[in-house]
Protein backbone atom coordinates (compact mmCIF):
# COMPACT_ATOMS: atom_id res chain seq x y z
CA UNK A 1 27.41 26.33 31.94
CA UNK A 2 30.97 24.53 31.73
CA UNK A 3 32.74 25.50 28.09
CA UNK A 4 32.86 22.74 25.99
CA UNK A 5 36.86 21.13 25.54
CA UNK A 6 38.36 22.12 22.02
CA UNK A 7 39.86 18.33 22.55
CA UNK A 8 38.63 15.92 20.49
CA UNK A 9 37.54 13.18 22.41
CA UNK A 10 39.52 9.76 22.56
CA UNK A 11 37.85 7.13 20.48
CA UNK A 12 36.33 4.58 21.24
CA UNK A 13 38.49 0.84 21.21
CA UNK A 14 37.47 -0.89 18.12
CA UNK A 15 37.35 -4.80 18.10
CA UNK A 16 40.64 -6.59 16.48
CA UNK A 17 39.24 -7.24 12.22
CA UNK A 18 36.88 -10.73 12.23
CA UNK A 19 36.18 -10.74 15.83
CA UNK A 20 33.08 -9.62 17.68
CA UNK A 21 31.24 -10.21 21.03
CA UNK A 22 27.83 -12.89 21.29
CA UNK A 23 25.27 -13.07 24.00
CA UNK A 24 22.10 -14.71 24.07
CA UNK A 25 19.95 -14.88 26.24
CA UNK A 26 15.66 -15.28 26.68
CA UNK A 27 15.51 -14.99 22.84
CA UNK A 28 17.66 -11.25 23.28
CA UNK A 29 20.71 -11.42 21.10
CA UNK A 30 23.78 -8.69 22.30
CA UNK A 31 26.39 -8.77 18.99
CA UNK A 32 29.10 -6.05 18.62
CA UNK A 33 30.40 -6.95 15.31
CA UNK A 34 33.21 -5.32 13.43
CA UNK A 35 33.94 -6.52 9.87
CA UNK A 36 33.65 -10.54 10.98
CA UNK A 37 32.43 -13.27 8.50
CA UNK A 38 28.99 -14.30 8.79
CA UNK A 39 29.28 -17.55 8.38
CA UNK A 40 31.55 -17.51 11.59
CA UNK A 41 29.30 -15.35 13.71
CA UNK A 42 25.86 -16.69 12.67
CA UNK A 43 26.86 -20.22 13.52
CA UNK A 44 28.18 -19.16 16.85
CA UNK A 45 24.92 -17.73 17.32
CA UNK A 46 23.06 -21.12 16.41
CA UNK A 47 25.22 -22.68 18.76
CA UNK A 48 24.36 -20.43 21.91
CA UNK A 49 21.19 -19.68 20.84
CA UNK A 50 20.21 -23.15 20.55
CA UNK A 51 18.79 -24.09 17.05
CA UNK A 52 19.83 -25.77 14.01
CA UNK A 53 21.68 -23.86 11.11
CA UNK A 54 22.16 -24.54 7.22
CA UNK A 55 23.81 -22.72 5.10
CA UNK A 56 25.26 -23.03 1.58
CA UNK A 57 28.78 -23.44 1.03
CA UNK A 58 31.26 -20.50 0.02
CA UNK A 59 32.12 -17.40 1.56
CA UNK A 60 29.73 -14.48 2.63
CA UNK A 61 30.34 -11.01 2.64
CA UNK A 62 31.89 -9.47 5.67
CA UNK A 63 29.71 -7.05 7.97
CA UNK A 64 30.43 -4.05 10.51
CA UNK A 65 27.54 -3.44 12.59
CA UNK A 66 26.65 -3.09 16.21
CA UNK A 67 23.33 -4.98 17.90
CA UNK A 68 22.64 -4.40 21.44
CA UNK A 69 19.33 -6.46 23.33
CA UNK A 70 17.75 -6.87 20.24
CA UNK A 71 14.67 -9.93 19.84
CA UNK A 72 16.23 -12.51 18.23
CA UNK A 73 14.06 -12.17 15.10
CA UNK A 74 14.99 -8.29 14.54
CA UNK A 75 18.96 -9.76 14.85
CA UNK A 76 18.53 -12.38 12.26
CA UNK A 77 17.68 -10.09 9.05
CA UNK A 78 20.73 -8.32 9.72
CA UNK A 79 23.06 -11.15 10.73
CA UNK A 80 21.78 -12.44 7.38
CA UNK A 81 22.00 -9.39 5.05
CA UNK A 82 20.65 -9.99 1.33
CA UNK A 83 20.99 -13.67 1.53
CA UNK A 84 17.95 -15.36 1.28
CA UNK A 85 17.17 -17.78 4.01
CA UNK A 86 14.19 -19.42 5.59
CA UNK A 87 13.15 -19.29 9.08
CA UNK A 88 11.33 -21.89 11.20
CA UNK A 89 10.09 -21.02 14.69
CA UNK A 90 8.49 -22.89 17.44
CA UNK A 91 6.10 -22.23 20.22
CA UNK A 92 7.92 -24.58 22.53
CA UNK A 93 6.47 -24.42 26.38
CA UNK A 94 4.83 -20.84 25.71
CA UNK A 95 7.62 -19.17 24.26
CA UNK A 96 8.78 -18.30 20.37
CA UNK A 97 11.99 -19.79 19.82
CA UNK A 98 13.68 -19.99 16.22
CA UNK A 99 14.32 -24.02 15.98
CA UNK A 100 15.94 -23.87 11.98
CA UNK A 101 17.14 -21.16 10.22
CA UNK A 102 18.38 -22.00 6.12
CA UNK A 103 20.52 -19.51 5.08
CA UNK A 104 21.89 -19.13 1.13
CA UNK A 105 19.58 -22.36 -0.18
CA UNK A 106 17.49 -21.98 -2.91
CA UNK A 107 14.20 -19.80 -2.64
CA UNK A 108 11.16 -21.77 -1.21
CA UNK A 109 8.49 -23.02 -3.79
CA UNK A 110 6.27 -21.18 -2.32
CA UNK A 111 8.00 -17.54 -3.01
CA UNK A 112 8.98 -18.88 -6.73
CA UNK A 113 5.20 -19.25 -7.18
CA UNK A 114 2.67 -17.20 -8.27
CA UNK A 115 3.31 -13.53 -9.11
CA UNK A 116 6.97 -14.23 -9.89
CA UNK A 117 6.60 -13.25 -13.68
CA UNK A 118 6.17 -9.38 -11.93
CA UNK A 119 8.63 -7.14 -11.70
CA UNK A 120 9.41 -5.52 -8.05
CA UNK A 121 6.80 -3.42 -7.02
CA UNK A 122 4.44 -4.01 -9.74
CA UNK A 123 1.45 -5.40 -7.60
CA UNK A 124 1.51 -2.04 -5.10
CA UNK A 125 2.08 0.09 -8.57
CA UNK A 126 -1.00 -1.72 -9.84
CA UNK A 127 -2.95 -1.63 -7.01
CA UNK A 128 -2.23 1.92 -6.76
CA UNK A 129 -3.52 3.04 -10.67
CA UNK A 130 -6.52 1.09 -9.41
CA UNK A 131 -7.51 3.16 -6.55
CA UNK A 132 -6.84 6.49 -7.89
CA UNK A 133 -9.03 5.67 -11.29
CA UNK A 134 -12.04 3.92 -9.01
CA UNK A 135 -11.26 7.27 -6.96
CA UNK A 136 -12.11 9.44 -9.82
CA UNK A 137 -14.96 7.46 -11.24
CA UNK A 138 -17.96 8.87 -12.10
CA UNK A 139 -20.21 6.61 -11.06
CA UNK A 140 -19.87 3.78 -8.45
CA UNK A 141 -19.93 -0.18 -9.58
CA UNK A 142 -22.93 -1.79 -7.78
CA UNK A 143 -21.95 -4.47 -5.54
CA UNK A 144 -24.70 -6.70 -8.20
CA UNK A 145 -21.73 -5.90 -11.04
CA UNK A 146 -18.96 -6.43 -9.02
CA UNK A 147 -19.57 -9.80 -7.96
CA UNK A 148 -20.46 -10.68 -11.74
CA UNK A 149 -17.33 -9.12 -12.80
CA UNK A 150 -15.50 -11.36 -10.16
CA UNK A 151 -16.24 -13.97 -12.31
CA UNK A 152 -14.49 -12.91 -15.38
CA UNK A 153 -11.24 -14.22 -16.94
CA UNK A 154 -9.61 -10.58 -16.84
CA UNK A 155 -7.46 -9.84 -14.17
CA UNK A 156 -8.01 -5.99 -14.71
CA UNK A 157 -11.94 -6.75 -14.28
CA UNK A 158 -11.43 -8.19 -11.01
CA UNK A 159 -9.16 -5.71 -9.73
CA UNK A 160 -11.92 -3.54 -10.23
CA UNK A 161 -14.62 -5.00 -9.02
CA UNK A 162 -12.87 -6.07 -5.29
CA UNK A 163 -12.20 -2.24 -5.09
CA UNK A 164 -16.50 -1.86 -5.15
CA UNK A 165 -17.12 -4.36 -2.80
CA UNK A 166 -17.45 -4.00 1.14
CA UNK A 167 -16.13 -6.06 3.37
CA UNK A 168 -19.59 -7.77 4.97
CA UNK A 169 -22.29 -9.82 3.53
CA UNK A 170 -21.53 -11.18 -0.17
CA UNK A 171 -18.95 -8.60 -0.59
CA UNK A 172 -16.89 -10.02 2.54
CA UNK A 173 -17.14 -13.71 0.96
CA UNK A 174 -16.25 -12.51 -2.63
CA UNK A 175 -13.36 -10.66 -0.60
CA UNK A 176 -12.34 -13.81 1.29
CA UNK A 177 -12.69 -15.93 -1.14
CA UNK A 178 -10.34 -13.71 -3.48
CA UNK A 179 -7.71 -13.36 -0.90
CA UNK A 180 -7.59 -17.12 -0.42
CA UNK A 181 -8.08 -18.50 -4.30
CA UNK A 182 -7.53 -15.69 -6.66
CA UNK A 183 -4.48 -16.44 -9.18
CA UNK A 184 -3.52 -12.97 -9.71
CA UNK A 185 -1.45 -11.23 -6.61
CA UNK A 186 -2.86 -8.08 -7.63
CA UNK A 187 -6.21 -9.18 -7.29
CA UNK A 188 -5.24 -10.64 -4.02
CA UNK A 189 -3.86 -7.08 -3.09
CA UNK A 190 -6.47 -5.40 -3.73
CA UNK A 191 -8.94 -7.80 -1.62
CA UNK A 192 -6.52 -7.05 1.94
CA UNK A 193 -7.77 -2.98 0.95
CA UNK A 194 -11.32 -4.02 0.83
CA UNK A 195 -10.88 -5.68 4.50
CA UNK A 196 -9.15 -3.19 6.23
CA UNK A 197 -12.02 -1.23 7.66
CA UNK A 198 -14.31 -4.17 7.86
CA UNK A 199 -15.73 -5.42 11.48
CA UNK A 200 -16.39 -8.77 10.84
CA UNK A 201 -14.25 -11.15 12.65
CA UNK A 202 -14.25 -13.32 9.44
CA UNK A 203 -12.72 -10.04 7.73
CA UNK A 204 -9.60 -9.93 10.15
CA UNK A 205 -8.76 -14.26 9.71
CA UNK A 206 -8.74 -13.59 5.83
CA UNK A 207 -6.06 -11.13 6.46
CA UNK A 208 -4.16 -13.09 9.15
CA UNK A 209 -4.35 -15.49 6.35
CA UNK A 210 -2.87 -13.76 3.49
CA UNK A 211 -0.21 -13.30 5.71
CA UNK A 212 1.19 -16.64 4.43
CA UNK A 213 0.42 -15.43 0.60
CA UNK A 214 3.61 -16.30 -1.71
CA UNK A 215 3.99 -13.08 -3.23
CA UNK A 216 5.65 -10.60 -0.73
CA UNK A 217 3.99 -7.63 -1.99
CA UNK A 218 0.68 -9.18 -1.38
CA UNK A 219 1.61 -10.17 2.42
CA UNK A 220 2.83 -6.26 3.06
CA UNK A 221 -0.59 -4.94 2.14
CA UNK A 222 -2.52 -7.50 4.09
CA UNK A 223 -0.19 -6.28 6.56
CA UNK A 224 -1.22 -2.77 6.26
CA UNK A 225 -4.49 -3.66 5.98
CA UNK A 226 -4.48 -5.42 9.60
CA UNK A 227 -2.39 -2.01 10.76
CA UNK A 228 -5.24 0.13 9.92
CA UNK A 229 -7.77 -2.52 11.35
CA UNK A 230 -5.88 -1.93 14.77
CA UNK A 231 -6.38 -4.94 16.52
CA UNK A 232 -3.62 -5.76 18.81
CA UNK A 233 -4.58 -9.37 18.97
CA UNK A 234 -2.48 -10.07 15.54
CA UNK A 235 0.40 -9.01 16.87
CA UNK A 236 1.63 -13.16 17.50
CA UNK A 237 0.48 -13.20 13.48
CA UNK A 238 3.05 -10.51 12.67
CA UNK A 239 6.18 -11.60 14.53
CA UNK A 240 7.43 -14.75 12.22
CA UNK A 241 7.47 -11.89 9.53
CA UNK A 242 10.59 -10.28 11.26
CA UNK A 243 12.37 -13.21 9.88
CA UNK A 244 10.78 -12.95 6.35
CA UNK A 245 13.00 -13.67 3.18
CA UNK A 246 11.88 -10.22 1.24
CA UNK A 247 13.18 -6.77 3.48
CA UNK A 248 9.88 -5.01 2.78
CA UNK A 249 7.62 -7.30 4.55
CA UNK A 250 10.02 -7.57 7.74
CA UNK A 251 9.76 -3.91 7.40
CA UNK A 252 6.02 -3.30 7.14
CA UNK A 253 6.03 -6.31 9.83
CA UNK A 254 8.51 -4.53 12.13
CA UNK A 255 6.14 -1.05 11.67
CA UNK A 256 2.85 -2.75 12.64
CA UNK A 257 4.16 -4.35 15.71
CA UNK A 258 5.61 -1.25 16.79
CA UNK A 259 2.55 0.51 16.17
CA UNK A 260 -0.24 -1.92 17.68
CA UNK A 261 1.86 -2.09 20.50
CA UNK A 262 1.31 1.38 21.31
């Protein structure tokens, strides 16, 4: 074996400050960025890449980072940073394209709706204490008192009682039905749990559908809920997620693919 050189070795060139390399092409984006403006670089991008850009006036924050082949939807987040920003894709002639992306606007209705009294990470926190107390019950609810109890005014009640349902039958309307028309996110939450091992198709739309929930925290466990169900056919489901406004659902999203791809 050759002895390794005590000389350091020569480093690399780095790009002159605010400029960087683009290339797009078949929805890969190359960018080798070193401290440039966003602004600059993402409308660059819009223009190669083909699709229509707002943004807010003002300045952003510069960025150093380094993207190489990268699905156009993984680029974005980063490209974007902790702006928020809205993403609008398009199944044009077979293939997912990005036609609009709205960067440093106002947050959508949607995500200013329901659930936005919570603090971060209250609904998983919730949904958590839930488990681990119908965990250590001593007794099991019937699935008779848990669809009464769906019924009932209190939240806490009904966070309960989705936990004691199955996901067929009754139980996999009251679950559907909860996931689609409950007010509470944590409710809602706790629904995607009662899914995930289900084998009804019906069980597996309800989650593809909570996908779209407004409260982010909500949309990440109906995300790990379809991760655990394992079916590679939601995979199409999960990729507008990539471009989500909150970092942990492009995260969970970004996981699942990953792993139903294997």
């Amino acid at each position: 074996m050759a002895a390794r050189s005590s000389e350091p070795a020569p480093a690399a060139p780095q790009p002159a400050l605010g400029e960087w390399a683009l290339a797009v092409a078949n929805g890969v984006v190359s960018v080798d960025a070193f401290d440039a403006p966003r602004r600059p670089l993402l409308e660059a991008l819009a223009q190669r890449a083909g699709f229509a850009l707002e943004a807010a006036p003002g300045e952003w924050p510069a960025l150093t980072l380094r993207i190489e082949a990268q699905p156009l939807e993984l680029a974005l987040p980063l490209l974007v940073g902790e702006l928020e920003y809205r993403a609008e894709w398009t199944n044009a002639n077979g293939a997912h394209q990005l036609a609009k992306l709205v960067v440093g606007g106002p947050r959508s209705a949607a995500a200013l709706a329901d659930g936005s009294s919570l603090r971060p990470g209250e609904v998983s926190d919730s949904l958590q204490r839930a488990l681990q107390e119908f965990a250590d019950a001593d007794e099991a609810m019937s699935e008779e008192e848990a669809l009464r109890r769906m019924q009932d005014a209190d939240a806490e009640s009904r966070l309960r009682a989705v936990l004691a349902l199955e996901g067929e039958g009754e139980g996999l309307a009251a679950l559907m039905n909860a996931i689609e028309r409950d007010p509470d996110p944590r409710v809602r939450a706790a629904a995607t749990v009662g899914l995930e091992d289900s084998e009804e198709f019906g069980a597996v739309q309800a989650l593809v559908g909570a996908l779209d929930d407004p409260h982010p925290e909500v949309v990440t466990e109906a995300i790990d809920s379809l991760e655990f169900a394992g079916d590679a056919s939601v995979v199409p489901s999960l990729q507008p997620l990539l471009a989500h406004p909150d970092a942990r659902v492009r995260k969970a999203a970004a996981d699942a693919i990953r792993l139903l791809g294997e």
